[in-house]
Every structure is written in C-alpha cells, then in structure tokens.
C-alpha atoms as a PDB file:
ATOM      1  CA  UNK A   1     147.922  91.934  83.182  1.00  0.00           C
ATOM      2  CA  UNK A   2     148.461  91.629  86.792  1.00  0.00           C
ATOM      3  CA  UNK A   3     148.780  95.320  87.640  1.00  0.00           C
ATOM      4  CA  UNK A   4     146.036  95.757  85.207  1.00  0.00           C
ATOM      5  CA  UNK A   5     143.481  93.333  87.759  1.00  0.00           C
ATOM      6  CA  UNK A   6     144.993  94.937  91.291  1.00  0.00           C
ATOM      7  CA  UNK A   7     144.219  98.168  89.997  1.00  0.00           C
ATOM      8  CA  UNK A   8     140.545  97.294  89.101  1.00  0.00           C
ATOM      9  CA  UNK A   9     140.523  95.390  91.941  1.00  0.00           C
ATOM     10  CA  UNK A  10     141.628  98.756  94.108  1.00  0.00           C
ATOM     11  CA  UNK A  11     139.294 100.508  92.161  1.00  0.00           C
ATOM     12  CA  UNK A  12     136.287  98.425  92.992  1.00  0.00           C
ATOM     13  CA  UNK A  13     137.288  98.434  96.637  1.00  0.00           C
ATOM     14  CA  UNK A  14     137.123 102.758  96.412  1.00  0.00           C
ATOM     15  CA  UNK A  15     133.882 102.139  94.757  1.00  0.00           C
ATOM     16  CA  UNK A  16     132.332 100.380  97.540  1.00  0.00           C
ATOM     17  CA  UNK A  17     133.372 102.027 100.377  1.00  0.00           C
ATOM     18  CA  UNK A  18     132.246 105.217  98.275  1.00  0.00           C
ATOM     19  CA  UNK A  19     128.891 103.927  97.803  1.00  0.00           C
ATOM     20  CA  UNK A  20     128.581 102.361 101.395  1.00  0.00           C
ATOM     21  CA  UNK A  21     128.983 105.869 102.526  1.00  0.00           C
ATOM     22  CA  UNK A  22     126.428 107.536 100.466  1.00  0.00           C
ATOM     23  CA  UNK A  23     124.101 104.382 101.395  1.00  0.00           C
ATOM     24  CA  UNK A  24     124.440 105.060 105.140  1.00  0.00           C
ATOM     25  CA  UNK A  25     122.777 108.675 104.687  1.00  0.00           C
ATOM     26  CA  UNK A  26     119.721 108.946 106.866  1.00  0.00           C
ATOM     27  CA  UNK A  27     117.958 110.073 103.802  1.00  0.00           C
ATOM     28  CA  UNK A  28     118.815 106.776 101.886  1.00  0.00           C
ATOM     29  CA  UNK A  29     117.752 104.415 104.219  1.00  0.00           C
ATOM     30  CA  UNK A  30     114.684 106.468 105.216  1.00  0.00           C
ATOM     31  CA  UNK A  31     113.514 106.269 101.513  1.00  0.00           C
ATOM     32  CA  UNK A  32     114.334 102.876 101.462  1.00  0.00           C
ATOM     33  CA  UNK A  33     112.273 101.924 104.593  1.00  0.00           C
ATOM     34  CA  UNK A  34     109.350 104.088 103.261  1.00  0.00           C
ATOM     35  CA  UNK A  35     109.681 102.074  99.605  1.00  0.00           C
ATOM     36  CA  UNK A  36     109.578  98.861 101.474  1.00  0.00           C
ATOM     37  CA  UNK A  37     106.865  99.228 103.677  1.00  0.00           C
ATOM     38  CA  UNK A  38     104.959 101.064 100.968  1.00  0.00           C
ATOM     39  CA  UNK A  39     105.059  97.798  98.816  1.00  0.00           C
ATOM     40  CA  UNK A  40     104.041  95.758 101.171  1.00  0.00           C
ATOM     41  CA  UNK A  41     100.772  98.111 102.313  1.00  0.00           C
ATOM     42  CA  UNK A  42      99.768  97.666  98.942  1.00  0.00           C
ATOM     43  CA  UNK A  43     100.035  94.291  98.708  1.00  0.00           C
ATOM     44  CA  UNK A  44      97.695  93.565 101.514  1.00  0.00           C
ATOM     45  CA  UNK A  45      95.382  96.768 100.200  1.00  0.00           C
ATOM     46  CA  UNK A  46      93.677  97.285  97.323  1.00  0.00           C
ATOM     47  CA  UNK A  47      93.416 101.328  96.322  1.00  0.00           C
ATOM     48  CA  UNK A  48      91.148 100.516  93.439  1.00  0.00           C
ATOM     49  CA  UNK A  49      88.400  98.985  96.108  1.00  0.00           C
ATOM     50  CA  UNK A  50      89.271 101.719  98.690  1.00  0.00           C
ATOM     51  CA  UNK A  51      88.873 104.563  96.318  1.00  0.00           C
ATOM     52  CA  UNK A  52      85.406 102.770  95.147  1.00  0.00           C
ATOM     53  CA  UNK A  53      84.332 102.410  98.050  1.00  0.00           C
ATOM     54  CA  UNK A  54      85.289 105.879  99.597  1.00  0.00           C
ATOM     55  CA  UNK A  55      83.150 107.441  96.957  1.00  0.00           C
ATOM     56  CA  UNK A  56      80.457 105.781  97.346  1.00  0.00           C
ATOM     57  CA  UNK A  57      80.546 106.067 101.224  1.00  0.00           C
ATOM     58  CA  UNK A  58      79.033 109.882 102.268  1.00  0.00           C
ATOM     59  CA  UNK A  59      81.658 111.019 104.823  1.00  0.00           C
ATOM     60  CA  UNK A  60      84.749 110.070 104.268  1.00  0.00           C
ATOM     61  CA  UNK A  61      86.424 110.593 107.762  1.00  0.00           C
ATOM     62  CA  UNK A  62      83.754 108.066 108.649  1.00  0.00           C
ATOM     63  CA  UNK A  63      84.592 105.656 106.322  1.00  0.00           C
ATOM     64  CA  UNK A  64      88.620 105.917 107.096  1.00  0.00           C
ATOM     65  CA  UNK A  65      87.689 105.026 110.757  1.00  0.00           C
ATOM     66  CA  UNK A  66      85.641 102.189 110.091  1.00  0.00           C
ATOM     67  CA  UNK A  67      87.681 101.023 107.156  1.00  0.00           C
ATOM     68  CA  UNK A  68      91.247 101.628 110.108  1.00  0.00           C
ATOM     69  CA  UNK A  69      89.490  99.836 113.047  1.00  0.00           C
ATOM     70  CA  UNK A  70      88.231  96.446 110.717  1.00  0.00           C
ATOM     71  CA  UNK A  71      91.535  96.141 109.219  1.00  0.00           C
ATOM     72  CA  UNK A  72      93.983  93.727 109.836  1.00  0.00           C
ATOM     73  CA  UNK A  73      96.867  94.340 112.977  1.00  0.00           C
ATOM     74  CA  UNK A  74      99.859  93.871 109.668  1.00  0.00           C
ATOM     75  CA  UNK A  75      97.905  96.317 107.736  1.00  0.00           C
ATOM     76  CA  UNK A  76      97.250  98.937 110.821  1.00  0.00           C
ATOM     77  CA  UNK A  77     100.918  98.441 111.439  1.00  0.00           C
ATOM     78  CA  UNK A  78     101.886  98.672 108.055  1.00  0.00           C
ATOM     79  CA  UNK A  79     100.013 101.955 107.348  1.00  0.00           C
ATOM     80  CA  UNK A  80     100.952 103.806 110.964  1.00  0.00           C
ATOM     81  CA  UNK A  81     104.408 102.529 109.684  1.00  0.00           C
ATOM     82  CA  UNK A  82     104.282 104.005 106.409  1.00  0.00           C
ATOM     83  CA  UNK A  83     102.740 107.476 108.170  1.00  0.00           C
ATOM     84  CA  UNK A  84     105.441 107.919 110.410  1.00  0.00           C
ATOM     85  CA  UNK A  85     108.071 107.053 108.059  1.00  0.00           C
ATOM     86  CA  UNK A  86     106.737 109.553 105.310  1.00  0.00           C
ATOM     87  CA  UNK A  87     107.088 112.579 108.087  1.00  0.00           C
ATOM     88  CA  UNK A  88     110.138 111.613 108.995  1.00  0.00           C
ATOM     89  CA  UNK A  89     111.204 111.463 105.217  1.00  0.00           C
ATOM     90  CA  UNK A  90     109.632 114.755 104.690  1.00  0.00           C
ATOM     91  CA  UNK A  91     111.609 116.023 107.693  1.00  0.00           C
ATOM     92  CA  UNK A  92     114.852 115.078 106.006  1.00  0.00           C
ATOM     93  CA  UNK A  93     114.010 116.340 102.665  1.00  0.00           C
ATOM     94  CA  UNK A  94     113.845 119.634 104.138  1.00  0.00           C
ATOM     95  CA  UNK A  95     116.829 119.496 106.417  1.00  0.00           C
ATOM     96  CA  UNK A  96     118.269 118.825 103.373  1.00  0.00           C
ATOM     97  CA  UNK A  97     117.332 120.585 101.078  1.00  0.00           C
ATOM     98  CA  UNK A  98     118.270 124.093 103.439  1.00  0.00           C
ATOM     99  CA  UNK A  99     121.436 122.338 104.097  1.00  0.00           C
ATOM    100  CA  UNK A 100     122.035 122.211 100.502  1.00  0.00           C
ATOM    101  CA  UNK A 101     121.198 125.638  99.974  1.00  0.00           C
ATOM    102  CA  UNK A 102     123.530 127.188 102.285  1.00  0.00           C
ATOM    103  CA  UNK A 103     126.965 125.012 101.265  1.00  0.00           C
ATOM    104  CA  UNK A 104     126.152 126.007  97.599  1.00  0.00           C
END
C-alpha cells in the first residue's frame, strides 16, 4: 500500500510540472488574460443596449466615439485592454499555427 501511494504521489508530481509547463505557454496565458478581461468588459457593458442603440444611431463611427469618450476610465481601460490583448492573441495563433505546420 505504501509503494502503491509514493507512486501516485510521483505520478501527481509529473503531472504538475507537466501541466505547469504547458500553462506557461505565451498562448495560454494570453487567452487567459483576454478571457478575463473580456468578462469583466461585459460586466460593466451591456451589448444588448449598445447594439440597440447603435442601430438606432445613423453613423455608427459617430456613435462609437461618443459612446468611447462618455464611458467610464475602467471601461476605456478595459476595452483598449481587451483590443490589444486580442491582436496580440491573434499574433500568436498564427505564429503558431505556421510553427505547427512546419514540425508536422
């Protein structure tokens, strides 16, 4: 019974150093960043209201600038966040995705 526990013990030690590798993967914790501050821009938004509102508005590039410059400073943050975060996870999806391609 002992050897039986050390070896799930060893086991679960392998585990987690195997998944703390694949968790330190730029890709990972880009997507995870991008999730996060996703969540939170819609809790403080509501796309419902914005999509309402956007149709009813004429020009829409107008109605993004207003709508940007009256907004809060955590949801401006929160959304230039979220934009820089999604190129930079687009970036890596494609670096990749061609790295992928040429070790297979």
């Amino acid at each position: 019974m002992i050897i039986m526990n050390m070896k799930n013990r060893i086991l679960l030690g392998v585990y987690a150093i195997y998944c703390m590798r694949k968790l330190k993967s730029p890709l990972v914790v880009e997507s995870f960043i991008l999730a996060i501050l996703a969540t939170t821009l819609l809790y403080f938004v509501s796309i419902p209201s914005v999509l309402m509102n956007m149709r009813t508005s004429g020009n829409s590039y107008q109605y993004f600038l207003t709508a940007f410059s009256g907004a809060d400073l955590l949801t401006k943050s929160a959304l230039v966040l979220v934009g820089v975060m999604g190129l930079f996870f687009a970036r890596n999806i494609r670096i990749y995705t061609g790295l992928k391609q040429r070790f297979t």
